[in-house]
PDB file of N, CA and C in Angstrom:
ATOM      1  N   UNK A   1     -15.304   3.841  15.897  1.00  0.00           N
ATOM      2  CA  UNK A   1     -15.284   2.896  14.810  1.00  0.00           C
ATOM      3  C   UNK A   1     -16.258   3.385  13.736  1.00  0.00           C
ATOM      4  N   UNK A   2     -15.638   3.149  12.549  1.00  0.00           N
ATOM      5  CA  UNK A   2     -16.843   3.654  11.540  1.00  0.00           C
ATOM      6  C   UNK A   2     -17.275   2.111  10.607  1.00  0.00           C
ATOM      7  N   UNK A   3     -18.638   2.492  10.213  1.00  0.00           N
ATOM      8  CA  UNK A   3     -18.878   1.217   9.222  1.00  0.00           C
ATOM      9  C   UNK A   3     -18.775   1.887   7.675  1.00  0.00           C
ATOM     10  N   UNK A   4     -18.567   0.930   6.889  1.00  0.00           N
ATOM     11  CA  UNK A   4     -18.319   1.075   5.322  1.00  0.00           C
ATOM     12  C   UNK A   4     -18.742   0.051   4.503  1.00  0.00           C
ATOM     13  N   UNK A   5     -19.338   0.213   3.561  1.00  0.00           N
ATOM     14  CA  UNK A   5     -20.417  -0.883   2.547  1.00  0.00           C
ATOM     15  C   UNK A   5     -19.284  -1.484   1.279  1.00  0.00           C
ATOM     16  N   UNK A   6     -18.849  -2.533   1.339  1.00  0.00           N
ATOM     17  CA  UNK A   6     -17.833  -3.122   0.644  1.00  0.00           C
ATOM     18  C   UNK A   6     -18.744  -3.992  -0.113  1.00  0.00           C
ATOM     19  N   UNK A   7     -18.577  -4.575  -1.123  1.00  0.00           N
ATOM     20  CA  UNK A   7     -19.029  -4.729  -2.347  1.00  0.00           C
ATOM     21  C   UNK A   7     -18.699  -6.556  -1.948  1.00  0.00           C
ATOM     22  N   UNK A   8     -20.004  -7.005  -1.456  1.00  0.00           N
ATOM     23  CA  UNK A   8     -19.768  -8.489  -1.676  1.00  0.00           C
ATOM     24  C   UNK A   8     -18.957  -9.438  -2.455  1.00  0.00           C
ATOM     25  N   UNK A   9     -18.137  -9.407  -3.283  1.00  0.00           N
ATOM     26  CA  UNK A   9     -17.311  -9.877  -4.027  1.00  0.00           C
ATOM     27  C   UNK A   9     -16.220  -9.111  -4.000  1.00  0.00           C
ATOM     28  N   UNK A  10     -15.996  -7.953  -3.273  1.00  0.00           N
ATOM     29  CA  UNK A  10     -14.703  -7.515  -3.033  1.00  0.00           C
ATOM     30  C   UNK A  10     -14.443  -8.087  -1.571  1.00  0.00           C
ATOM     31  N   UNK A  11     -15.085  -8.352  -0.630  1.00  0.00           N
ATOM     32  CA  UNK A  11     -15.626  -8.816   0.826  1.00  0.00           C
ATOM     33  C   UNK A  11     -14.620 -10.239   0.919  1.00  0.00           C
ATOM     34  N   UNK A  12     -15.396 -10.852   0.142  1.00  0.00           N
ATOM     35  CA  UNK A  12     -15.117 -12.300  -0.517  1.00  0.00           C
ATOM     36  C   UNK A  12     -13.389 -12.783  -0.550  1.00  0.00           C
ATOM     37  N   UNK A  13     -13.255 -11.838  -1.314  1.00  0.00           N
ATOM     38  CA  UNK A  13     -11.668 -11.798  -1.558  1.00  0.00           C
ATOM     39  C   UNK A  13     -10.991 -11.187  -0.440  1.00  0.00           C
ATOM     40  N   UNK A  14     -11.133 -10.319   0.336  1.00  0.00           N
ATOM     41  CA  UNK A  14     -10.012  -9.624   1.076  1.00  0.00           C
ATOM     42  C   UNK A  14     -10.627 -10.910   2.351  1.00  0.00           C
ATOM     43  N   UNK A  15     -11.453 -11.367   2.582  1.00  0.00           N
ATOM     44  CA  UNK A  15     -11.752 -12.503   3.834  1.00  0.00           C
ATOM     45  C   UNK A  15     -10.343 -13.498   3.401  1.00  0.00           C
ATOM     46  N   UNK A  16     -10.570 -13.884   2.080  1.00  0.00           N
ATOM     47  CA  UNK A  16      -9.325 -14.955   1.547  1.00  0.00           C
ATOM     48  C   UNK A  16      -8.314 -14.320   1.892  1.00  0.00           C
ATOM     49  N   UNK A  17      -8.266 -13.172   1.409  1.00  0.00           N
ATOM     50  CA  UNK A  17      -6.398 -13.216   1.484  1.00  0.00           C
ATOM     51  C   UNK A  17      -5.663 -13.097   3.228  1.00  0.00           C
ATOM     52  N   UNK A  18      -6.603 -12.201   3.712  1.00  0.00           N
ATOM     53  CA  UNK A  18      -6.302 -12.105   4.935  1.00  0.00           C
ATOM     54  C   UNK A  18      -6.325 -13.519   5.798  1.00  0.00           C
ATOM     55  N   UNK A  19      -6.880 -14.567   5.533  1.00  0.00           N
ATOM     56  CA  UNK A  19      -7.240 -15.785   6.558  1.00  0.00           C
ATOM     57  C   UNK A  19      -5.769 -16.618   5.741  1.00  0.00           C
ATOM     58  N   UNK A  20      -5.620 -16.426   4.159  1.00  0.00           N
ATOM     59  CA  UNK A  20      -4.296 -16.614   3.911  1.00  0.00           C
ATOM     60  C   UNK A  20      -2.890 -16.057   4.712  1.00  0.00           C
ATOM     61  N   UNK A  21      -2.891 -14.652   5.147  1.00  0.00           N
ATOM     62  CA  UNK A  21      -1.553 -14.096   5.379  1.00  0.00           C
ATOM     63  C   UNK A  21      -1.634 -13.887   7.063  1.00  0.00           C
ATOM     64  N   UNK A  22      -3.038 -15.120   7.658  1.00  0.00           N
ATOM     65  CA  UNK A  22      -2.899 -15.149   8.922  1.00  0.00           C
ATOM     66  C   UNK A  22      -3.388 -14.562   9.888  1.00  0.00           C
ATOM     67  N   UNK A  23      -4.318 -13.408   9.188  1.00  0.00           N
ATOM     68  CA  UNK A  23      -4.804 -12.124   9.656  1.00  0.00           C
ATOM     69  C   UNK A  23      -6.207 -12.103   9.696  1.00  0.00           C
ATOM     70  N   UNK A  24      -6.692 -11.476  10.634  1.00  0.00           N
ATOM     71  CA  UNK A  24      -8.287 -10.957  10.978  1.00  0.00           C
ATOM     72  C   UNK A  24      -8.457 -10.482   9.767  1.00  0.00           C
ATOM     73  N   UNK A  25      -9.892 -10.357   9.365  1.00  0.00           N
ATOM     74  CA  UNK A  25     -10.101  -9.397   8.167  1.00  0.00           C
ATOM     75  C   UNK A  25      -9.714  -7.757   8.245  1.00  0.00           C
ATOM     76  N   UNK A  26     -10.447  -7.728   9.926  1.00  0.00           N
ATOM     77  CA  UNK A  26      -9.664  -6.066  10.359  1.00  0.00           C
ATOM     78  C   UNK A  26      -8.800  -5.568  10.285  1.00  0.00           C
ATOM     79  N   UNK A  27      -7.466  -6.846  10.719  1.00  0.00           N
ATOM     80  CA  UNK A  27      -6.528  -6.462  10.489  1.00  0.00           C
ATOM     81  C   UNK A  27      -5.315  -6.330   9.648  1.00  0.00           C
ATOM     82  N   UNK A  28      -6.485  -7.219   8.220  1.00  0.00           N
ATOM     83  CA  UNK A  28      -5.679  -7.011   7.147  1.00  0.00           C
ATOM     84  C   UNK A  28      -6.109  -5.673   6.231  1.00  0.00           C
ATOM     85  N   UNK A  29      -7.614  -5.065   6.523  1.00  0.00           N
ATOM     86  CA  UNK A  29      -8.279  -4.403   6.027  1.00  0.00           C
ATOM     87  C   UNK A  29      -7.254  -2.893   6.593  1.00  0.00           C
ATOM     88  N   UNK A  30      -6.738  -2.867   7.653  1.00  0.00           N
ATOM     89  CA  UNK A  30      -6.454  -1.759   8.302  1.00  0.00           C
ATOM     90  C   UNK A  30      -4.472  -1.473   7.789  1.00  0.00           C
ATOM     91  N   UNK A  31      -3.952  -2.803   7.720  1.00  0.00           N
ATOM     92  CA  UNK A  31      -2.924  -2.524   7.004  1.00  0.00           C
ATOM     93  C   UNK A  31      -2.931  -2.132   5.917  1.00  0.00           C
ATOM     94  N   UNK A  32      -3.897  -2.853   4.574  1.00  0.00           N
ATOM     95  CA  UNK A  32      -4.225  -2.202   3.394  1.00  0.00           C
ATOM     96  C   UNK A  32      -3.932  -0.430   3.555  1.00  0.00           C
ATOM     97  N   UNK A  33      -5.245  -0.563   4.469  1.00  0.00           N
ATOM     98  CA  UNK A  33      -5.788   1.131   3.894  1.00  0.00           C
ATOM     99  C   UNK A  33      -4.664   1.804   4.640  1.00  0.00           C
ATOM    100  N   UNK A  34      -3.872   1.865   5.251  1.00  0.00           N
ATOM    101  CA  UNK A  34      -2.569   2.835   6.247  1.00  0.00           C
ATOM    102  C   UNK A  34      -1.701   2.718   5.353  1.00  0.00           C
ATOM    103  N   UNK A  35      -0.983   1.705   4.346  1.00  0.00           N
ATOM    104  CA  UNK A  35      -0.567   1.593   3.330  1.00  0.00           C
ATOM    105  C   UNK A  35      -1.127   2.661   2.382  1.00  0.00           C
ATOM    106  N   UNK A  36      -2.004   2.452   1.786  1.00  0.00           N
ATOM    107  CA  UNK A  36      -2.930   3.238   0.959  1.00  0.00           C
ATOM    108  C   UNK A  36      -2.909   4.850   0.938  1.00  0.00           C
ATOM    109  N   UNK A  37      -3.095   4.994   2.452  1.00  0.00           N
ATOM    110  CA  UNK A  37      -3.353   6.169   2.912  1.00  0.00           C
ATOM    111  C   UNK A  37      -1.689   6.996   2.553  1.00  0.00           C
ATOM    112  N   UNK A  38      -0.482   6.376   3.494  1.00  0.00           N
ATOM    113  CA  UNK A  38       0.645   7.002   3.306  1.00  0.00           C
ATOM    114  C   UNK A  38       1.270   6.896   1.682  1.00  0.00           C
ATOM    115  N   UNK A  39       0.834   6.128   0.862  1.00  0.00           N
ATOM    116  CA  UNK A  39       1.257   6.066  -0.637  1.00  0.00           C
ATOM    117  C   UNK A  39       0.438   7.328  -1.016  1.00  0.00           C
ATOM    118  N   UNK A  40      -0.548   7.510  -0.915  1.00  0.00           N
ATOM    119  CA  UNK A  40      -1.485   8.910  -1.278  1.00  0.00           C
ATOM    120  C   UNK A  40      -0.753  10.287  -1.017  1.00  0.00           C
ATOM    121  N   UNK A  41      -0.170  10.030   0.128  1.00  0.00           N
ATOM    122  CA  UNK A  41       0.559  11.250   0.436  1.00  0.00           C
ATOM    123  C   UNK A  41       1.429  11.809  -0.347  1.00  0.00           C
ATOM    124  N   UNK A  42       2.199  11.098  -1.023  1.00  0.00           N
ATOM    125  CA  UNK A  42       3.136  11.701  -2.071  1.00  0.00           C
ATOM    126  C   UNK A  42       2.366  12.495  -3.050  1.00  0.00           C
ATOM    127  N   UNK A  43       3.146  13.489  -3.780  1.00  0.00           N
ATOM    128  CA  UNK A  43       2.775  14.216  -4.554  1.00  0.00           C
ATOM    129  C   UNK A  43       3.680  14.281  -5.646  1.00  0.00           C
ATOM    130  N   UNK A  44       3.349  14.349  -6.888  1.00  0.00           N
ATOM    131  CA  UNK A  44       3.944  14.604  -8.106  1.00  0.00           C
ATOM    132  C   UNK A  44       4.196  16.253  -8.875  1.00  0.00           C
ATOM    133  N   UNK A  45       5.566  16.199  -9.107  1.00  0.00           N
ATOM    134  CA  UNK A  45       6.130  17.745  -9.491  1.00  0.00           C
ATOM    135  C   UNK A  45       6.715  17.514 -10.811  1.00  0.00           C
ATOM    136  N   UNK A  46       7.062  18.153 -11.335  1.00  0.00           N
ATOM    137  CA  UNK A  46       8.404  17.934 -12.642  1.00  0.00           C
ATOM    138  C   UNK A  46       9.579  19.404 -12.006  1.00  0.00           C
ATOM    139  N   UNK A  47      10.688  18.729 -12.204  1.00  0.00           N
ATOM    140  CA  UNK A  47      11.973  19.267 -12.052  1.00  0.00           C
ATOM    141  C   UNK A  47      12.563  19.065 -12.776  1.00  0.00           C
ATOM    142  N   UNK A  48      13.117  20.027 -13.717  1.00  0.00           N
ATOM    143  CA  UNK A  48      13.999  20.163 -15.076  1.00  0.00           C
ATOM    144  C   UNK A  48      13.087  19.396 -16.118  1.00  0.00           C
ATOM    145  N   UNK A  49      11.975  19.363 -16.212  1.00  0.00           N
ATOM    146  CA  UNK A  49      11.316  18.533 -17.272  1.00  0.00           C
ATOM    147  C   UNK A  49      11.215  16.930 -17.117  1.00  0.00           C
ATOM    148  N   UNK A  50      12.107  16.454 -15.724  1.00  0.00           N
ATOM    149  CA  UNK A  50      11.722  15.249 -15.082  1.00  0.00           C
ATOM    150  C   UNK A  50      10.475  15.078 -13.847  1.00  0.00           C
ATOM    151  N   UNK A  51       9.642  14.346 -14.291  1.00  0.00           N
ATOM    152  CA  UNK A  51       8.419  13.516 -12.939  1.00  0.00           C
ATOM    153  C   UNK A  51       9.161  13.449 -11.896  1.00  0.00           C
ATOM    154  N   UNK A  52       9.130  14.084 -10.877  1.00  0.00           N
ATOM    155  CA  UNK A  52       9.381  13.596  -9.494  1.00  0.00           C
ATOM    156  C   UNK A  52       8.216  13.950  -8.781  1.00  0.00           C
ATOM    157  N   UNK A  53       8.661  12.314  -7.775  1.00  0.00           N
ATOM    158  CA  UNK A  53       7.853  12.144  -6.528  1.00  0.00           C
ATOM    159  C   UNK A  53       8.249  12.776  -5.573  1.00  0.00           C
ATOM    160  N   UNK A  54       7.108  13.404  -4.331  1.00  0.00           N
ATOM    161  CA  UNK A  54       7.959  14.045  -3.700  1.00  0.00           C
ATOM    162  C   UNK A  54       7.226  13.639  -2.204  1.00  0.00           C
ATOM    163  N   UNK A  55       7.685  13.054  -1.481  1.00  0.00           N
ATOM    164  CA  UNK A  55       7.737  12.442  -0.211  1.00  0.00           C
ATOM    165  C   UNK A  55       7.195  13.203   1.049  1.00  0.00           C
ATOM    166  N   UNK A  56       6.490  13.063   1.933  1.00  0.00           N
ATOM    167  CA  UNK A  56       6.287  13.965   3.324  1.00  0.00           C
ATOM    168  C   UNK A  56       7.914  13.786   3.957  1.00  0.00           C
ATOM    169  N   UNK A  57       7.755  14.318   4.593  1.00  0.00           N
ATOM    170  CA  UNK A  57       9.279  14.993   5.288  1.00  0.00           C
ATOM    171  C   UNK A  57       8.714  13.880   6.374  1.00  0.00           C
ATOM    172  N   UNK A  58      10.256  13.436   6.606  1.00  0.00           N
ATOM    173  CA  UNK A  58      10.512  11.915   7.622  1.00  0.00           C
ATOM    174  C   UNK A  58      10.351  10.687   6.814  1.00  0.00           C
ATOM    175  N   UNK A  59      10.077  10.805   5.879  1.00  0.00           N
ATOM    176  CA  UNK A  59       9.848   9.397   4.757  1.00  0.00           C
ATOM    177  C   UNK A  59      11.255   8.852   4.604  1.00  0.00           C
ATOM    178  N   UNK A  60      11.162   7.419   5.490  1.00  0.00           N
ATOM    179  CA  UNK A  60      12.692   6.995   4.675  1.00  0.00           C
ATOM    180  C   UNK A  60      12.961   6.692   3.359  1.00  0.00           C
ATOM    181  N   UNK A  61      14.231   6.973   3.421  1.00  0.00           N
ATOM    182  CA  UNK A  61      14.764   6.475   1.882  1.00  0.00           C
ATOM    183  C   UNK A  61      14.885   5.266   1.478  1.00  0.00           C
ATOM    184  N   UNK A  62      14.738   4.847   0.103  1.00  0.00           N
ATOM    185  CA  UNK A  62      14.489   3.958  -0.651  1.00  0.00           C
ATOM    186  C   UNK A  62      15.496   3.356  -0.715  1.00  0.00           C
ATOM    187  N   UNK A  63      16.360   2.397  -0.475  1.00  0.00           N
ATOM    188  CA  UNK A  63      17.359   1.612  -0.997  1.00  0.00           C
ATOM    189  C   UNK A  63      17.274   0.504  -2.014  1.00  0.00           C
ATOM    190  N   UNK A  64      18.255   0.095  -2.719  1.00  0.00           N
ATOM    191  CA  UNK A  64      18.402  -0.614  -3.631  1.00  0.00           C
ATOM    192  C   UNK A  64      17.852  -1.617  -2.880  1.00  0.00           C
ATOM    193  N   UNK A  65      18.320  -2.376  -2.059  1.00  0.00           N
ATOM    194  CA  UNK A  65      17.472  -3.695  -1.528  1.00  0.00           C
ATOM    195  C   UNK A  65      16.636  -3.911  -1.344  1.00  0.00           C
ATOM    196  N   UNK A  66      15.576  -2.939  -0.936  1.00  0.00           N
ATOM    197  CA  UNK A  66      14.331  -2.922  -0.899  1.00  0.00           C
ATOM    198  C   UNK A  66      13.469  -3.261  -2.371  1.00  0.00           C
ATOM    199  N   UNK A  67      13.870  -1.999  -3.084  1.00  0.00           N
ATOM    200  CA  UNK A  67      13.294  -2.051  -4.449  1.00  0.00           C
ATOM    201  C   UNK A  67      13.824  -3.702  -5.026  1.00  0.00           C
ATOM    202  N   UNK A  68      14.706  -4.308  -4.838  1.00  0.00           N
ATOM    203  CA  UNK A  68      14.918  -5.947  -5.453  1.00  0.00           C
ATOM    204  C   UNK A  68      13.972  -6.231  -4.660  1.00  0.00           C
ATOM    205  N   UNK A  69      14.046  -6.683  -3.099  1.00  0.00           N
ATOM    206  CA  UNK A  69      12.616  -7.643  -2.230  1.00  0.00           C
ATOM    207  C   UNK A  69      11.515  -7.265  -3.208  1.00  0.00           C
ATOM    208  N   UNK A  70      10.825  -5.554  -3.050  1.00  0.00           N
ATOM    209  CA  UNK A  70       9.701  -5.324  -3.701  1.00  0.00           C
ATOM    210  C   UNK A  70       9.542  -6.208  -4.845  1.00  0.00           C
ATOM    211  N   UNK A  71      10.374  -6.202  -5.835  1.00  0.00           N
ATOM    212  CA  UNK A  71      10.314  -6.907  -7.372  1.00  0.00           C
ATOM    213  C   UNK A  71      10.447  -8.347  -6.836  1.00  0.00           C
ATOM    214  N   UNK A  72      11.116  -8.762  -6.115  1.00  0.00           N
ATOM    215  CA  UNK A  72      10.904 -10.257  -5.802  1.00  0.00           C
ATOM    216  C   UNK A  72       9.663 -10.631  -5.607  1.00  0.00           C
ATOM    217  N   UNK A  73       8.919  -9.870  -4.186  1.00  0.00           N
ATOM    218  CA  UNK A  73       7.715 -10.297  -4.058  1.00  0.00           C
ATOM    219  C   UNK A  73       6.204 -10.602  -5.007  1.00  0.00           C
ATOM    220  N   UNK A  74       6.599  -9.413  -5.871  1.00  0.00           N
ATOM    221  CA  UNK A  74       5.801  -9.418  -7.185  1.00  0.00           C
ATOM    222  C   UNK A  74       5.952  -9.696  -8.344  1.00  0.00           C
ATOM    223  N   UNK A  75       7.067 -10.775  -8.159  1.00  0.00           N
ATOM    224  CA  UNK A  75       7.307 -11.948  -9.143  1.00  0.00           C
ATOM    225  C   UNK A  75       8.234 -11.225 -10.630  1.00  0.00           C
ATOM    226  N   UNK A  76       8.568 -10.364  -9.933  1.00  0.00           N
ATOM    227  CA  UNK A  76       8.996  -9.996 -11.322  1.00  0.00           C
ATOM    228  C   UNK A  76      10.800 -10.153 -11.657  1.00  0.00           C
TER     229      UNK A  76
END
C-alpha cells in the first residue's frame, strides 16, 4: 500500500462523491485513478493530416451506444 498527500479540499470532495455513489473513499479513489491510468495510455498521431487516437491493442471498440449513454450521463 502506498500513502499520498491529497489536498484537504480535494479530500473533502472525493469523501462526498464517493459516500454519494455508495462507495468507500478507497474504492472510489481506486476506480478514479485505473480509469485515469488506462485513458493515459492512449497516444496521439496524425494520419493524412487527421488527429488520431491510438488505443493499446485489446482496447474495445467504441460503439455508437456507448458514446449516446456517455453524453447522457454528462448531461449533454
Amino acid at each position: 500500500m502506498t500513502a499520498i498527500a491529497i489536498p484537504d479540499e480535494l479530500n473533502r470532495q472525493v469523501e462526498e462523491v464517493a459516500r454519494a455513489q455508495g462507495q468507500t473513499t478507497e474504492q472510489f479513489v481506486n476506480q478514479v485513478l485505473s480509469q485515469a491510468v488506462r485513458g493515459a495510455r492512449f497516444t496521439m498521431t496524425m494520419k493524412n493530416g487527421i488527429p488520431v487516437m491510438v488505443a493499446p491493442e485489446g482496447t474495445p471498440p467504441i460503439d455508437p451506444a456507448m458514446i449516446r449513454e456517455a453524453l447522457e450521463e454528462e448531461g449533454f
